[in-house]
C-alpha atoms as a PDB file:
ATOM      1  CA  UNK A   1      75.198 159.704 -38.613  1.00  0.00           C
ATOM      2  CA  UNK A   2      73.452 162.909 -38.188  1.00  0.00           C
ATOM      3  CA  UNK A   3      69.936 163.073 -37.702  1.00  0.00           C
ATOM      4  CA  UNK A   4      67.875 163.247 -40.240  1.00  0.00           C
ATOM      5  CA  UNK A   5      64.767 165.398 -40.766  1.00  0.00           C
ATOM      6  CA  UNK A   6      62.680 164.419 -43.933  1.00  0.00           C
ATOM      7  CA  UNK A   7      65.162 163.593 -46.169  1.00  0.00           C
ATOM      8  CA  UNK A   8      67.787 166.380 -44.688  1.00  0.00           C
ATOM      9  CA  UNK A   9      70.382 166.519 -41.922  1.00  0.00           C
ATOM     10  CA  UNK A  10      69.808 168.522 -38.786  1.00  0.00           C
ATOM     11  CA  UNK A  11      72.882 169.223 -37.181  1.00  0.00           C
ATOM     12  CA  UNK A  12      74.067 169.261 -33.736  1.00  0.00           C
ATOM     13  CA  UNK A  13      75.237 172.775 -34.081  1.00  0.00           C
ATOM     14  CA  UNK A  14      71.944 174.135 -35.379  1.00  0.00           C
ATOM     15  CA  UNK A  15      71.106 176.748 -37.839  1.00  0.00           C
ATOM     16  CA  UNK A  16      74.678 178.108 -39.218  1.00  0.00           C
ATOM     17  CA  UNK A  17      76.331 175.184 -39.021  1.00  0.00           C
ATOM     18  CA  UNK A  18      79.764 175.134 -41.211  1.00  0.00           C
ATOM     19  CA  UNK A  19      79.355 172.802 -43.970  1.00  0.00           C
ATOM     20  CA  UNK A  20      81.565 170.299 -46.006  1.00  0.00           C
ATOM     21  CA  UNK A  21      81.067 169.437 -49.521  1.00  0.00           C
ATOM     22  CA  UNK A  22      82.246 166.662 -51.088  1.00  0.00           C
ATOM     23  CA  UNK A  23      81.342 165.581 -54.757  1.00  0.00           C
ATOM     24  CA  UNK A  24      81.950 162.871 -56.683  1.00  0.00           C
ATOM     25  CA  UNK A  25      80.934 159.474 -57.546  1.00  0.00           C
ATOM     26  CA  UNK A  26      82.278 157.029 -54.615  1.00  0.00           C
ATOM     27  CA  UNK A  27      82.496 154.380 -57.042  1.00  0.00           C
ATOM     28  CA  UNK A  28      83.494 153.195 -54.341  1.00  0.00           C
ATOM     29  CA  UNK A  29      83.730 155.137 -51.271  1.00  0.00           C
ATOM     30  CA  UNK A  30      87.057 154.212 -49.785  1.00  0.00           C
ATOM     31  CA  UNK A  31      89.575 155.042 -47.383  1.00  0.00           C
ATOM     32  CA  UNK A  32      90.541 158.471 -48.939  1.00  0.00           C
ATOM     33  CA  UNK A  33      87.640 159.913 -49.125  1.00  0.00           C
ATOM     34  CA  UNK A  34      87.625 159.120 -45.244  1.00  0.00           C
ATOM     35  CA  UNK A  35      91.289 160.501 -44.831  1.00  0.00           C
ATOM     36  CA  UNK A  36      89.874 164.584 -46.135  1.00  0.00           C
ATOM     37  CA  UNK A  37      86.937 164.167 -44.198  1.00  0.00           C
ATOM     38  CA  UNK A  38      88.332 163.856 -41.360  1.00  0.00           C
ATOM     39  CA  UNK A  39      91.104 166.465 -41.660  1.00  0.00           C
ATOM     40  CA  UNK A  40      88.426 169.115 -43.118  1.00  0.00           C
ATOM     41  CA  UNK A  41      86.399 168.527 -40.284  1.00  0.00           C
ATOM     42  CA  UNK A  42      90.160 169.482 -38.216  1.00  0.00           C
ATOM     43  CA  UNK A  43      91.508 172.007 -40.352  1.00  0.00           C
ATOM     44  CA  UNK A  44      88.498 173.933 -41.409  1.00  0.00           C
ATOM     45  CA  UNK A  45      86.797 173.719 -38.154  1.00  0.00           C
ATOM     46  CA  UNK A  46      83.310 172.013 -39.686  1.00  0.00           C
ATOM     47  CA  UNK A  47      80.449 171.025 -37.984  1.00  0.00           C
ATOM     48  CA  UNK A  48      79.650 168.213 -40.546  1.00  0.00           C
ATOM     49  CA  UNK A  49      80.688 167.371 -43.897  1.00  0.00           C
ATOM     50  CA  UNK A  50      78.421 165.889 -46.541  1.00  0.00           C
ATOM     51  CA  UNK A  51      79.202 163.692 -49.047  1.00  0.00           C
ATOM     52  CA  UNK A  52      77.237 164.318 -52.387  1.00  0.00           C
ATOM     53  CA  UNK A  53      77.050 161.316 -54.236  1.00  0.00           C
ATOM     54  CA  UNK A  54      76.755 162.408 -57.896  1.00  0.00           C
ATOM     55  CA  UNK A  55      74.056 160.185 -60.024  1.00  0.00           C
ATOM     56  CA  UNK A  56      76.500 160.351 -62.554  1.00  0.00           C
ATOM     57  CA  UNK A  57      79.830 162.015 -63.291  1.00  0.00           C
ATOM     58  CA  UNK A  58      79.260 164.091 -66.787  1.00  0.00           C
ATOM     59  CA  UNK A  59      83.059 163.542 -67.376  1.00  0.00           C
ATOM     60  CA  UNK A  60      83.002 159.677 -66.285  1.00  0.00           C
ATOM     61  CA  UNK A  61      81.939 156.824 -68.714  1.00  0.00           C
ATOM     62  CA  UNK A  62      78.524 155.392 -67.702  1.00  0.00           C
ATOM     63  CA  UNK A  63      79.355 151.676 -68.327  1.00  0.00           C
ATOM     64  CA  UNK A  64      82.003 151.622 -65.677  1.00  0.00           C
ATOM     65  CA  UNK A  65      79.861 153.191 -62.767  1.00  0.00           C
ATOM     66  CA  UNK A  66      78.063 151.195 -60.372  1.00  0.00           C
ATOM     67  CA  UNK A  67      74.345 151.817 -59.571  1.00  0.00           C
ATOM     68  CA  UNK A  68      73.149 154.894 -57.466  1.00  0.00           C
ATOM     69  CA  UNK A  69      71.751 153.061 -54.925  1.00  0.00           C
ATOM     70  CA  UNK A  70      74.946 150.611 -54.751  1.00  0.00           C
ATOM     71  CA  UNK A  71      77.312 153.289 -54.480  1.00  0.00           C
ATOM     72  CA  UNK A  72      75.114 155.264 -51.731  1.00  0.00           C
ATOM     73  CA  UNK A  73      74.581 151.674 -49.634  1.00  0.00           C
ATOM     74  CA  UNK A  74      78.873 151.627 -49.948  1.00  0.00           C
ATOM     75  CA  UNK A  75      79.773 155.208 -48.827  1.00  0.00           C
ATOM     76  CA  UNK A  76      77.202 154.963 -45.996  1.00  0.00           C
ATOM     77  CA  UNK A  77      78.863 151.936 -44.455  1.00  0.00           C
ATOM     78  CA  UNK A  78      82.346 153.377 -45.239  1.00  0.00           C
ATOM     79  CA  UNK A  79      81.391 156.747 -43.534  1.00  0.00           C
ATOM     80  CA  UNK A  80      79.708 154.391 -40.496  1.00  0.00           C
ATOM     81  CA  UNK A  81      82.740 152.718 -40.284  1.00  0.00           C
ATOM     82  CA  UNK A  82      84.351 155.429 -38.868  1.00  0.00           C
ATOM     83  CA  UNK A  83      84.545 156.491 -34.863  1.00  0.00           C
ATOM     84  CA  UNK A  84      83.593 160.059 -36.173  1.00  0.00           C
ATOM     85  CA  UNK A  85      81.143 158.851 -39.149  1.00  0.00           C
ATOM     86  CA  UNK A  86      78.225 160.434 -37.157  1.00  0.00           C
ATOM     87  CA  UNK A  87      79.854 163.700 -38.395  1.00  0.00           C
ATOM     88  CA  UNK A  88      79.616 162.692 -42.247  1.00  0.00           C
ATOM     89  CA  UNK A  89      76.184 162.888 -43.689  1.00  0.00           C
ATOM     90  CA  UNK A  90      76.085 160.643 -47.114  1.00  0.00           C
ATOM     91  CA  UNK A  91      73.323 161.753 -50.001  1.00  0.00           C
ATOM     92  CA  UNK A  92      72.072 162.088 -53.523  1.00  0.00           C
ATOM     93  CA  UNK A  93      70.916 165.547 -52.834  1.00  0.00           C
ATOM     94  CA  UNK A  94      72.216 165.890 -56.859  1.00  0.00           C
ATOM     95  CA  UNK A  95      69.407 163.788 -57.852  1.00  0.00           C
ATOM     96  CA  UNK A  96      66.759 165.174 -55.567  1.00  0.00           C
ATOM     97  CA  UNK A  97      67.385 168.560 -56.928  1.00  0.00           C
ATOM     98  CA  UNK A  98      67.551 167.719 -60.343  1.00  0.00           C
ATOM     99  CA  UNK A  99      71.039 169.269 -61.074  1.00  0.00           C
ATOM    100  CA  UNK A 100      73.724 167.783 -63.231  1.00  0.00           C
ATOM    101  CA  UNK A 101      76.343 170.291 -62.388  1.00  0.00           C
ATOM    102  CA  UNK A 102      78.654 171.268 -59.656  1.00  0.00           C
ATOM    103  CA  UNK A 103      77.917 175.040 -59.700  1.00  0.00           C
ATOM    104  CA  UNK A 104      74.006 174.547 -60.219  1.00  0.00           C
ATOM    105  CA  UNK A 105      74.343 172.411 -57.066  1.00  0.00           C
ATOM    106  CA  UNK A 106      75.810 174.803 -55.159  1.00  0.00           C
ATOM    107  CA  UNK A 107      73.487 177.442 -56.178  1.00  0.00           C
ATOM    108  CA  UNK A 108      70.669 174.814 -54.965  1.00  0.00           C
ATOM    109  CA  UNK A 109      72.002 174.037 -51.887  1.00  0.00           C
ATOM    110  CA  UNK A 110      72.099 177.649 -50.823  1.00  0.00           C
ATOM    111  CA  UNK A 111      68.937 178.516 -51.615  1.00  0.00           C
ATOM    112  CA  UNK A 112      67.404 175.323 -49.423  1.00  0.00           C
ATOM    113  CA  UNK A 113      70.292 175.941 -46.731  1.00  0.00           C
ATOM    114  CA  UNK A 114      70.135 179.956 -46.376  1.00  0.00           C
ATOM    115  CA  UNK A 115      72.016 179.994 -42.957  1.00  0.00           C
ATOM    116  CA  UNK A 116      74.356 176.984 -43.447  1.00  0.00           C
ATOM    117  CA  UNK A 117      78.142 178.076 -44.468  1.00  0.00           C
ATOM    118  CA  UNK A 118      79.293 175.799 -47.175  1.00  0.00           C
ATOM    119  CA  UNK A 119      82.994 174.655 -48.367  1.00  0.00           C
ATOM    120  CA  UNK A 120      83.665 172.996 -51.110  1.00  0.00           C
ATOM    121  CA  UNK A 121      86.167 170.147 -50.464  1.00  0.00           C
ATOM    122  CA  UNK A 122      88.073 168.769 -53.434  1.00  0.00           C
ATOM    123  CA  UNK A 123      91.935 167.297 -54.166  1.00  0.00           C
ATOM    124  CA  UNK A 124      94.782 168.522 -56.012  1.00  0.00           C
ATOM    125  CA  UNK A 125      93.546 166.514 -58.437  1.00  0.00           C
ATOM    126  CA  UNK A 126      90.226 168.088 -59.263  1.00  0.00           C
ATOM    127  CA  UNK A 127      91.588 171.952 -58.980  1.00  0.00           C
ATOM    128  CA  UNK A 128      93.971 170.807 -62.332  1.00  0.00           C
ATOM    129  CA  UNK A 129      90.406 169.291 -63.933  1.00  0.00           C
ATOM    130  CA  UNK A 130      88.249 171.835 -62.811  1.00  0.00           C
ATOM    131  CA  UNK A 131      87.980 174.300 -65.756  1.00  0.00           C
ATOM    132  CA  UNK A 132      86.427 171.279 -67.974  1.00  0.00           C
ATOM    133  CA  UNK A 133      83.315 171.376 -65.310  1.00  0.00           C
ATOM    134  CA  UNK A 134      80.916 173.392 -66.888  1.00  0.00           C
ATOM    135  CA  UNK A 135      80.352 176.620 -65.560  1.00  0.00           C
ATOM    136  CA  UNK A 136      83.544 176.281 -63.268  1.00  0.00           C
ATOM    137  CA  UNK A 137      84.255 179.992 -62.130  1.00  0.00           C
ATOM    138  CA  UNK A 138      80.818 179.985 -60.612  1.00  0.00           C
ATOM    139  CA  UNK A 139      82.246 177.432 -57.948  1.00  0.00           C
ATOM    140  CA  UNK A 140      84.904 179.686 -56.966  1.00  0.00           C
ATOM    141  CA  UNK A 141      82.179 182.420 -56.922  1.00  0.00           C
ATOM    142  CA  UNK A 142      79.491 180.584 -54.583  1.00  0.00           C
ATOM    143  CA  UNK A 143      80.687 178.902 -51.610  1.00  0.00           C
ATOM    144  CA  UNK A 144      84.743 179.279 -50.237  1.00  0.00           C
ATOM    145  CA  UNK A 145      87.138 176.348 -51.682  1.00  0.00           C
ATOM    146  CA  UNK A 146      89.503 174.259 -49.663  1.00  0.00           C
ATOM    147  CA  UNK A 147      91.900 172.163 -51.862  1.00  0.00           C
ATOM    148  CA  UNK A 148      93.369 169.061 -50.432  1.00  0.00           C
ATOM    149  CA  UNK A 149      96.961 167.795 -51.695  1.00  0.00           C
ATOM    150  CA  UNK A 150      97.398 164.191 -53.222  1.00  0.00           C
ATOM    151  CA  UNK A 151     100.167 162.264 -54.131  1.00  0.00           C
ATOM    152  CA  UNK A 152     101.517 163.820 -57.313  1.00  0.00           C
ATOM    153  CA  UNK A 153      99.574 166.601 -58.256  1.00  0.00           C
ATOM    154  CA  UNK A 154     100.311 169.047 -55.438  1.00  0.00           C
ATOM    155  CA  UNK A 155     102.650 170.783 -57.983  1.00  0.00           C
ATOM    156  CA  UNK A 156     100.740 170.835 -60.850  1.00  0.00           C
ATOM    157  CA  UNK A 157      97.914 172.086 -59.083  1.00  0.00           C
ATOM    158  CA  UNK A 158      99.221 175.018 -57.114  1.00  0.00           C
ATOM    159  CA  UNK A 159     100.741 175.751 -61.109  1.00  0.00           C
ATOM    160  CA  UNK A 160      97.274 175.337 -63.051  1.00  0.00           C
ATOM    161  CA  UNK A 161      95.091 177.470 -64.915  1.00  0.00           C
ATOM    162  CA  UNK A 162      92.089 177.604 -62.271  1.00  0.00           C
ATOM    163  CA  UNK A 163      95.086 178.924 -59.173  1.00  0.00           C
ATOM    164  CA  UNK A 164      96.213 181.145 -61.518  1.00  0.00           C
ATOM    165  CA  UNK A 165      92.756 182.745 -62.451  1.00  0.00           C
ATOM    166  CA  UNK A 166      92.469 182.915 -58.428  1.00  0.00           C
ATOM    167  CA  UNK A 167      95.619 183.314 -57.594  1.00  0.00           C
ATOM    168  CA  UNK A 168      94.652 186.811 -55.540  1.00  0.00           C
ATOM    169  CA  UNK A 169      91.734 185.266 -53.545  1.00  0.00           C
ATOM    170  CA  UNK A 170      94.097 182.160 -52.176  1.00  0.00           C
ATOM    171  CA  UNK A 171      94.606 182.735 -48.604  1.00  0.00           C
ATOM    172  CA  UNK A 172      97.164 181.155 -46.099  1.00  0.00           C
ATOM    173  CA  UNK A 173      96.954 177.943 -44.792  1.00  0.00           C
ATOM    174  CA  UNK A 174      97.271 179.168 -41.535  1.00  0.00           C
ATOM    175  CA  UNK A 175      93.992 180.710 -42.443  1.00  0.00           C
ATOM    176  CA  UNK A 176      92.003 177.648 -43.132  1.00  0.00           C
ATOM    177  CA  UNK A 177      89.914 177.056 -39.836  1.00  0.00           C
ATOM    178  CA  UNK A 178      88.416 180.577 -40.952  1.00  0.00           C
ATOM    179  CA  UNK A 179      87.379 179.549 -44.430  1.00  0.00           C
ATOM    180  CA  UNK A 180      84.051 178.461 -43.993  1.00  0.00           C
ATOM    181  CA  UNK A 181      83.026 182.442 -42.601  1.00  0.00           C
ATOM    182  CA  UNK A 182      85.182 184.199 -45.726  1.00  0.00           C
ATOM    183  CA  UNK A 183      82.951 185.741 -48.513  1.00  0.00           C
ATOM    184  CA  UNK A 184      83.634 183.664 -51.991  1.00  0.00           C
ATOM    185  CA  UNK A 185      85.942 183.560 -53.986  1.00  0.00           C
ATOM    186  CA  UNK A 186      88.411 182.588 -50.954  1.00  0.00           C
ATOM    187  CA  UNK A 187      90.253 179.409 -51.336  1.00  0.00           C
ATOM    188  CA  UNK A 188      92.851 177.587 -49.394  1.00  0.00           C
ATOM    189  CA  UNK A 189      95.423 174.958 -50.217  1.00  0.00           C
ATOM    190  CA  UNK A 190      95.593 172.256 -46.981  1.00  0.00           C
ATOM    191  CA  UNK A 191      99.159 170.313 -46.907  1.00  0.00           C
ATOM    192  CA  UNK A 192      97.772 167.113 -45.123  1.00  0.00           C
ATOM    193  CA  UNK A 193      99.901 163.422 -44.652  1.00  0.00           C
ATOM    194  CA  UNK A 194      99.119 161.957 -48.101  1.00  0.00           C
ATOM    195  CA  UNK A 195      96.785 158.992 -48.659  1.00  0.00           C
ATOM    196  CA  UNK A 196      97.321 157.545 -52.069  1.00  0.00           C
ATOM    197  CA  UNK A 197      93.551 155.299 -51.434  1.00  0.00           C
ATOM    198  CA  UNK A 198      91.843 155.551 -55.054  1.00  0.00           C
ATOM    199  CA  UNK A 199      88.544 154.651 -56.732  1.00  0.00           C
ATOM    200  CA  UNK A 200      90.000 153.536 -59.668  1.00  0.00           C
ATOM    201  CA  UNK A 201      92.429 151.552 -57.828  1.00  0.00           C
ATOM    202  CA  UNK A 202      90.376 149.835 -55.552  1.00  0.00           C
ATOM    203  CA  UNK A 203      88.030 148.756 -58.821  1.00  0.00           C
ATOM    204  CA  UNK A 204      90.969 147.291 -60.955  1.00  0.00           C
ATOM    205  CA  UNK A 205      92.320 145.079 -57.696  1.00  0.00           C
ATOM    206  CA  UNK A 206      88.641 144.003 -57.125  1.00  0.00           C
ATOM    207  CA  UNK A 207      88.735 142.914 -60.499  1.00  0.00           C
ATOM    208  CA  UNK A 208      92.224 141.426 -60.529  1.00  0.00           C
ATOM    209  CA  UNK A 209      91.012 139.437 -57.607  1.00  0.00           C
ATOM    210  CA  UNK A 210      87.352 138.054 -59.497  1.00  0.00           C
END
């Protein structure tokens, strides 16, 4: 993992480094949320990416979500398990800074990480769900966006109402590994081998299996 100063991650490639942001429960952390780590680190050209593990998901039930500290303990040995884990930085930054909201996060993590260059990392999935997060358009308007396909919603995605509204501001994929340095909004869609690994999956064949 990267070292750790206080409760924050000093990385290797000092002040500036290009940043990875990944939100979302991890209830569990599982081999998917490996698979766009690793090819944002590639594609993008990131120092480190960080995975933000949310307290909880205002659009998730609360009943079916493991415990903070569960989920944390799970994606640190998932991102550990990995040759290049030392690159992935796991935290509950969300809770430390009190915010319940993607944008307000962002906004946060700027403001404590003046010199870093964030990206927001998130699947097809997410860019078709994204305008019930409150306050969406700020996301696209604070850090660049890099959208990773997934089985079955590439087309819907690239056809939804938040790549319409920033339809203009998309940029080639040929462009990606220059992301992280574009002013916001910028966002890029990343073709990528497809990894069909799921959270809700992996939770209904643990239960199958009790």
């Amino acid at each position: 993992m990267p070292a750790v100063k206080g409760n924050h991650p000093v990385s290797a490639a000092g002040r500036g480094s290009r940043v990875g942001l990944l939100g979302g429960s991890f209830n569990p952390a599982h081999a998917g949320h490996l698979h766009i780590s690793r090819l944002a680190l590639a594609r993008l050209g990131l120092d480190q990416v960080w995975w933000l593990v949310a307290p909880q998901n205002p659009l998730k039930p609360a009943d079916d979500m493991a415990p903070l500290a569960e989920r944390l303990t799970n994606a640190r040995a998932a991102a550990g398990s990995a040759a290049w884990g030392r690159r992935v930085w796991v935290t509950d930054m969300e809770r430390e800074l009190g915010t319940r909201f993607t944008a307000d996060t962002l906004k946060a993590l700027k403001r404590r990480f003046p010199a870093h260059r964030f990206v927001w990392i998130m699947g097809a999935d997410n860019l078709i769900e994204i305008p019930r997060w409150h306050g969406w358009t700020a996301v696209f308007d604070a850090v660049p966006v890099a959208v990773f396909a997934r089985p079955t919603y590439s087309f819907r995605a690239l056809t939804s109402k938040a790549a319409r509204r920033f339809a203009r501001h998309r940029i080639n994929e040929t462009r990606a590994a220059a992301l992280a340095d574009m002013r916001p909004p910028a966002w890029v869609f990343v073709n990528i081998p497809l990894d069909a690994a799921s959270a809700t999956g992996i939770r209904a064949g643990t239960r199958n299996r009790k």
